[in-house]
Protein backbone atom coordinates (compact mmCIF):
# COMPACT_ATOMS: atom_id res chain seq x y z
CA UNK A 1 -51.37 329.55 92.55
CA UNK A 2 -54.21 329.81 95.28
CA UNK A 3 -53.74 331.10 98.63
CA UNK A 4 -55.36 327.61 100.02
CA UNK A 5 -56.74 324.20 99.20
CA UNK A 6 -59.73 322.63 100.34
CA UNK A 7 -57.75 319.06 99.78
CA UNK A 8 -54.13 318.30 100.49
CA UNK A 9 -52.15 316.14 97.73
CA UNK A 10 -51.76 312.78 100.20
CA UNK A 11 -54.61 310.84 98.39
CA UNK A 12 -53.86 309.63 95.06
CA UNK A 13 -57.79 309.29 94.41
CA UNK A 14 -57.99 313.06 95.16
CA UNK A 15 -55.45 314.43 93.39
CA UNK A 16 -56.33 312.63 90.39
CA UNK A 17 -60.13 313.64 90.49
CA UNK A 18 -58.99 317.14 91.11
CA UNK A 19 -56.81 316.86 87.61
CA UNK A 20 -59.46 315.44 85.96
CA UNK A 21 -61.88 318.00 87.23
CA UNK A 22 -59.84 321.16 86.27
CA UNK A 23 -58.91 319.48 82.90
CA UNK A 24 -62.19 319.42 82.23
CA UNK A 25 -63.17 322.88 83.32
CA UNK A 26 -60.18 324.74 81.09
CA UNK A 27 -61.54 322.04 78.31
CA UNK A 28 -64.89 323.80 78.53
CA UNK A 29 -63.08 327.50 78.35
CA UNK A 30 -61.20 326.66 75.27
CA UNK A 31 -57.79 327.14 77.23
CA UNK A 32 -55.49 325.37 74.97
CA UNK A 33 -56.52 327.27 71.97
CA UNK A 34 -56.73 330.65 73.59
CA UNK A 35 -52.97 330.08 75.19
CA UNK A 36 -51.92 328.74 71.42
CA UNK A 37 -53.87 332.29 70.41
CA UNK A 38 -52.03 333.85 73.01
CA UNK A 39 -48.53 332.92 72.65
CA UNK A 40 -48.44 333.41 68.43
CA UNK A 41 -49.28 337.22 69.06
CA UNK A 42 -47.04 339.33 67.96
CA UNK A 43 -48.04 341.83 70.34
CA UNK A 44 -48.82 341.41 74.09
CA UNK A 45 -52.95 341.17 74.55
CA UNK A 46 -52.60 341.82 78.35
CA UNK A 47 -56.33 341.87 78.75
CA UNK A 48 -56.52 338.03 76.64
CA UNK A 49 -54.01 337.17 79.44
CA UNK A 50 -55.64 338.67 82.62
CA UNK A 51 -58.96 336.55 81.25
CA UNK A 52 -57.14 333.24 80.61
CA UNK A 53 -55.30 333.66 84.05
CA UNK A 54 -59.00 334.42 85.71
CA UNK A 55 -60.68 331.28 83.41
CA UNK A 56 -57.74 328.98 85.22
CA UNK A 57 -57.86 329.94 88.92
CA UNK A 58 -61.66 329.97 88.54
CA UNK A 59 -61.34 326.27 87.13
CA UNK A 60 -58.86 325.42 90.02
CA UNK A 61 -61.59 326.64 92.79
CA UNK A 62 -64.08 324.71 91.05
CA UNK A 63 -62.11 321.36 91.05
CA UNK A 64 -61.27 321.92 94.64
CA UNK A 65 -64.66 322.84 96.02
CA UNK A 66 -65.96 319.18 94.50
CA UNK A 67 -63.78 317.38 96.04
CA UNK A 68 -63.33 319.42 99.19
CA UNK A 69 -63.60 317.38 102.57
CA UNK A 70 -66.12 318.59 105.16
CA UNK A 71 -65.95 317.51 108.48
CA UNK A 72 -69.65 317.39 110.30
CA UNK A 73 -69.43 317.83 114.17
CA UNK A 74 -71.95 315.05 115.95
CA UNK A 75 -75.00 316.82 116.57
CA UNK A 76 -76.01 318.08 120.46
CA UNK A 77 -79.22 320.45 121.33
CA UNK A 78 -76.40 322.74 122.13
CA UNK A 79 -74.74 323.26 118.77
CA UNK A 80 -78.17 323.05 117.35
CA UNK A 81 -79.26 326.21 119.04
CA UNK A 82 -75.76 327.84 118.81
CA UNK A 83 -76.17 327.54 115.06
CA UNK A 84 -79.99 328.63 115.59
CA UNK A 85 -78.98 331.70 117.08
CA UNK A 86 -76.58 332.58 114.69
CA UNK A 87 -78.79 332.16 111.50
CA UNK A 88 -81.60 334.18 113.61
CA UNK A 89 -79.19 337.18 113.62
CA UNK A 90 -77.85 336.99 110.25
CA UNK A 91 -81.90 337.07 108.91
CA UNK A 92 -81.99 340.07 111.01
CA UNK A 93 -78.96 341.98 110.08
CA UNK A 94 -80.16 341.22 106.43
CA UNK A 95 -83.64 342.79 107.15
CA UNK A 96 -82.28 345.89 109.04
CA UNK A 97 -79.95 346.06 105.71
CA UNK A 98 -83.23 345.73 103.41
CA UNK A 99 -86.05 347.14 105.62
CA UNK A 100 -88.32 346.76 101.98
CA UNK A 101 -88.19 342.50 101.71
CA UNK A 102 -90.36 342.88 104.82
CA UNK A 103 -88.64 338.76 106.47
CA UNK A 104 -90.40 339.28 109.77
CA UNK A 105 -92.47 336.82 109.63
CA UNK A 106 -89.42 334.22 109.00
CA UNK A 107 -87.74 335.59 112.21
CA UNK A 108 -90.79 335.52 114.27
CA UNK A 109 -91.26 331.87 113.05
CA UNK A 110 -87.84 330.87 113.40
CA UNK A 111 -87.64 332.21 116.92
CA UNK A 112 -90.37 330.31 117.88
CA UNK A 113 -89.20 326.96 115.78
CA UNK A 114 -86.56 326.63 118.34
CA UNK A 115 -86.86 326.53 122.38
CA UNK A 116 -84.32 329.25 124.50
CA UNK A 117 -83.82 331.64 121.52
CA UNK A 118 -83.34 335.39 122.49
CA UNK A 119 -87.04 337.10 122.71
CA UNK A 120 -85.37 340.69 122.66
CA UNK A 121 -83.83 341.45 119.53
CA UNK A 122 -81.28 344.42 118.66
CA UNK A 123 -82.89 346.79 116.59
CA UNK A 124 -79.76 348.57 115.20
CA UNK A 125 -76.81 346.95 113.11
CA UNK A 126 -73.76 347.45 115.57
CA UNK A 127 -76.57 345.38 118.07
CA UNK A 128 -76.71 342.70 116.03
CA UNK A 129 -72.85 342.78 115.10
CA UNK A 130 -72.57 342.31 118.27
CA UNK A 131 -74.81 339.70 119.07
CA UNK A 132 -73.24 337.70 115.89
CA UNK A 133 -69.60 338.04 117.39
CA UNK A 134 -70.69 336.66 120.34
CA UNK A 135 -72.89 333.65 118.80
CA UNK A 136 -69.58 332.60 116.50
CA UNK A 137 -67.79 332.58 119.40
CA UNK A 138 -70.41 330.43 121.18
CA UNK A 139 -70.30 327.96 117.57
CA UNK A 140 -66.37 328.22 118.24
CA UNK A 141 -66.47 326.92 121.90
CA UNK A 142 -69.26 324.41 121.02
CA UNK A 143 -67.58 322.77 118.05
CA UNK A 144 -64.37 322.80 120.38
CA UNK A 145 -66.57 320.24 122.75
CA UNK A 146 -69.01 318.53 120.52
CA UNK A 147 -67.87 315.37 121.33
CA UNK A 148 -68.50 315.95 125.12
CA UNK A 149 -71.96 317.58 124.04
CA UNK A 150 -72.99 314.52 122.32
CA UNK A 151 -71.90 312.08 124.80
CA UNK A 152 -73.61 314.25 127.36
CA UNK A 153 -77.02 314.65 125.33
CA UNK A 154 -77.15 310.45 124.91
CA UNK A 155 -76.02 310.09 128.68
CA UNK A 156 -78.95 312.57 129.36
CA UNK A 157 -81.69 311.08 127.25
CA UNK A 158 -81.02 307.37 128.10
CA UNK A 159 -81.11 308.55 131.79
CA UNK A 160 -84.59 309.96 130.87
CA UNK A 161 -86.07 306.74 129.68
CA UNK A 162 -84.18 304.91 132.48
CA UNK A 163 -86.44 306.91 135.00
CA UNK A 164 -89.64 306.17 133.30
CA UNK A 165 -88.96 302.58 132.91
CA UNK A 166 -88.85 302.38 129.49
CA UNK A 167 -86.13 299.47 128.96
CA UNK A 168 -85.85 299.37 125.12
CA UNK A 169 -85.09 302.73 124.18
CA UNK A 170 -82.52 303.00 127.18
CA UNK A 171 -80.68 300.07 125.84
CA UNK A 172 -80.93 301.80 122.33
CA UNK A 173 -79.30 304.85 123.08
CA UNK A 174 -76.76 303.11 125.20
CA UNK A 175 -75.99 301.30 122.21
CA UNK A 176 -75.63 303.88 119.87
CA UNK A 177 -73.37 305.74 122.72
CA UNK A 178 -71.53 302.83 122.83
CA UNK A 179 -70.87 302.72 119.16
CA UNK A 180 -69.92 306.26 118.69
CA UNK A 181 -67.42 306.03 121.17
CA UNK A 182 -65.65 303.06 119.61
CA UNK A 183 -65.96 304.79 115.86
CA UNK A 184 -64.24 307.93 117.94
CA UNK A 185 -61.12 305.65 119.51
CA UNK A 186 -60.62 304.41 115.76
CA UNK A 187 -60.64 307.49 114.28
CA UNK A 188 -57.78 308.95 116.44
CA UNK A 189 -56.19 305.54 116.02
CA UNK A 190 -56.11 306.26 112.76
CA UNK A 191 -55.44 309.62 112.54
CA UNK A 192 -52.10 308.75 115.21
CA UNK A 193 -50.70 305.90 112.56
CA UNK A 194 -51.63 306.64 109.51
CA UNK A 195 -50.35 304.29 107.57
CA UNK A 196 -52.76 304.61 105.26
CA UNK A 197 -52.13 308.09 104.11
CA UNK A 198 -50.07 307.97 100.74
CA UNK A 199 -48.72 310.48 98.11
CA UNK A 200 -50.32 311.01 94.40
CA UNK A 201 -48.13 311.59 91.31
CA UNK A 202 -49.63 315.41 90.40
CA UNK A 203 -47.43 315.93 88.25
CA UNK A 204 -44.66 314.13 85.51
CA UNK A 205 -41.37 316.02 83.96
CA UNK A 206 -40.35 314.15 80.92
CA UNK A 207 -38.08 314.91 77.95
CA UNK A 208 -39.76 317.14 75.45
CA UNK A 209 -38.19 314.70 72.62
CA UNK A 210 -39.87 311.06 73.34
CA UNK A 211 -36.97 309.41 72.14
CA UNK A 212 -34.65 311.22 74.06
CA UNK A 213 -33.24 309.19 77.24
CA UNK A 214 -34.07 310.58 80.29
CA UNK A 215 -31.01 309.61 82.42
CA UNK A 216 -29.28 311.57 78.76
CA UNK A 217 -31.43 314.31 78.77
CA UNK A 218 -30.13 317.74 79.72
CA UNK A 219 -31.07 319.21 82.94
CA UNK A 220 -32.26 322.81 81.24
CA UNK A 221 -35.68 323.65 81.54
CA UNK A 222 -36.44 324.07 77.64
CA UNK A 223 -35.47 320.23 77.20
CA UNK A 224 -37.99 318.85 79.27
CA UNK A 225 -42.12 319.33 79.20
CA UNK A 226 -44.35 318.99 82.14
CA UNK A 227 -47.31 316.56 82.23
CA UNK A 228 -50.36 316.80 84.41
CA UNK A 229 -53.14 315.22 83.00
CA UNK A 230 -54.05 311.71 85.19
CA UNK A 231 -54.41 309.31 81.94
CA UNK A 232 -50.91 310.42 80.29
CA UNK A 233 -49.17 310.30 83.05
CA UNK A 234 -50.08 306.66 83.45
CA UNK A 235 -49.60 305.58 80.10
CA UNK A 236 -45.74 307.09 80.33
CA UNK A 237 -45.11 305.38 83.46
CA UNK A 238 -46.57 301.82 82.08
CA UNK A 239 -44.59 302.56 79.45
CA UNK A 240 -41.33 303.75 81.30
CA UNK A 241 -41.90 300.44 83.16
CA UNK A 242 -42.40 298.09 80.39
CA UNK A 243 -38.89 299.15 78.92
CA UNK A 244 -37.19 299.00 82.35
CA UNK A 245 -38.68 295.49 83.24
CA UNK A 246 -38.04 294.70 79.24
CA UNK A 247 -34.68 295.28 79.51
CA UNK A 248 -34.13 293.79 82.86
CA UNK A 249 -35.73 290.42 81.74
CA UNK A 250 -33.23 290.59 78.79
């Protein structure tokens, strides 16, 4: 299994696109022939197995990173340059790394692209380590207040047009300010009930003989298959359904 997920399995809608993703990424690998090639060996192919296992976590990564939420901080001059700053140092690390793909000129231009960057740059590798620990832990701090940032920045620039008289776009940004912070009260309203959050069927156990009963059914493993593909595990519970409301009705 993978260390992490980049979705958790309280969205039905997620967890089924991620099975339908990953099915389809083993389906392109040929998985269920190579694990029927695999388990008729007579002979352990430990290097067959060590592919198939890297073919499946590679599909699982691939499923997850579609589907995987990001969450976008409201932009603010400040975490524009604190980002700015950081990209500046990672071009130059790289070009202290390579001095031969010669990316001054994208430094120079990027330092000028954006107002307050650092002038004086570090000319040896632990320099710039340095100056990258300390702009991640500028991007950490700023992310922490964004939301102050950005209410801050829209305070700011409708105070600007307030002082040269220009009506309109104060009432626009006052607006927008306005909207943001009712968008932000619903989202931790949300986030505080939610009611809305519900749990997705992943996975089905079911006998391994279809006309076995499942309350009759023997609790050892070998009696019972696993199902985790999105479109057969609906069609057993409509039909699991269908016989209990059947024989209800009757």
């Amino acid at each position: 299994p993978l260390p992490y997920r980049d979705f958790t399995a309280d969205n039905p809608h997620k967890v089924r696109k991620y099975v339908e993703l990953k099915c389809a990424e083993l389906h392109k690998h040929n998985i269920a022939a190579r694990l029927q090639r695999l388990e008729s060996l007579q002979e352990p192919d430990h290097e067959l197995a060590e592919k198939i296992d890297k073919d499946m976590i590679r599909a699982a990564r691939i499923a997850a990173k579609q589907i995987k939420e990001t969450h976008r901080h409201p932009w603010s001059p400040r975490l524009a340059k604190a980002w700015a700053v950081l990209h500046l140092y990672k071009a130059l690390k790289s070009q202290l790394q390579n001095p031969h793909i010669n990316n001054w000129d994208t430094i120079h231009r990027w330092q000028q692209k954006y107002p307050s960057m650092p002038t004086v740059l570090p000319t040896t590798i632990p320099a710039v380590n340095q100056c990258l620990q300390e702009a991640r832990k500028e991007i950490r701090q700023v992310t922490q207040e964004a939301d102050a940032c950005r209410q801050q920045h829209l305070e700011d620039r409708a105070q600007f047009y307030a002082d040269l008289e220009d009506i309109p776009k104060t009432k626009i940004l006052r607006r927008i300010k306005r909207a943001e912070d009712l968008a932000r009260c619903y989202r931790k309203l949300q986030y505080i009930r939610r009611e809305e959050s519900t749990t997705g069927i992943a996975e089905l156990l079911v006998p391994a003989d279809p006309t076995m009963d499942p309350k009759q059914c023997p609790k050892q493993k070998e009696y019972w298959r696993s199902v985790q593909v999105p479109d057969e595990i609906t069609a057993l519970l409509l039909e699991r359904n269908q016989k209990h409301f059947g024989q209800a009705q009757g």
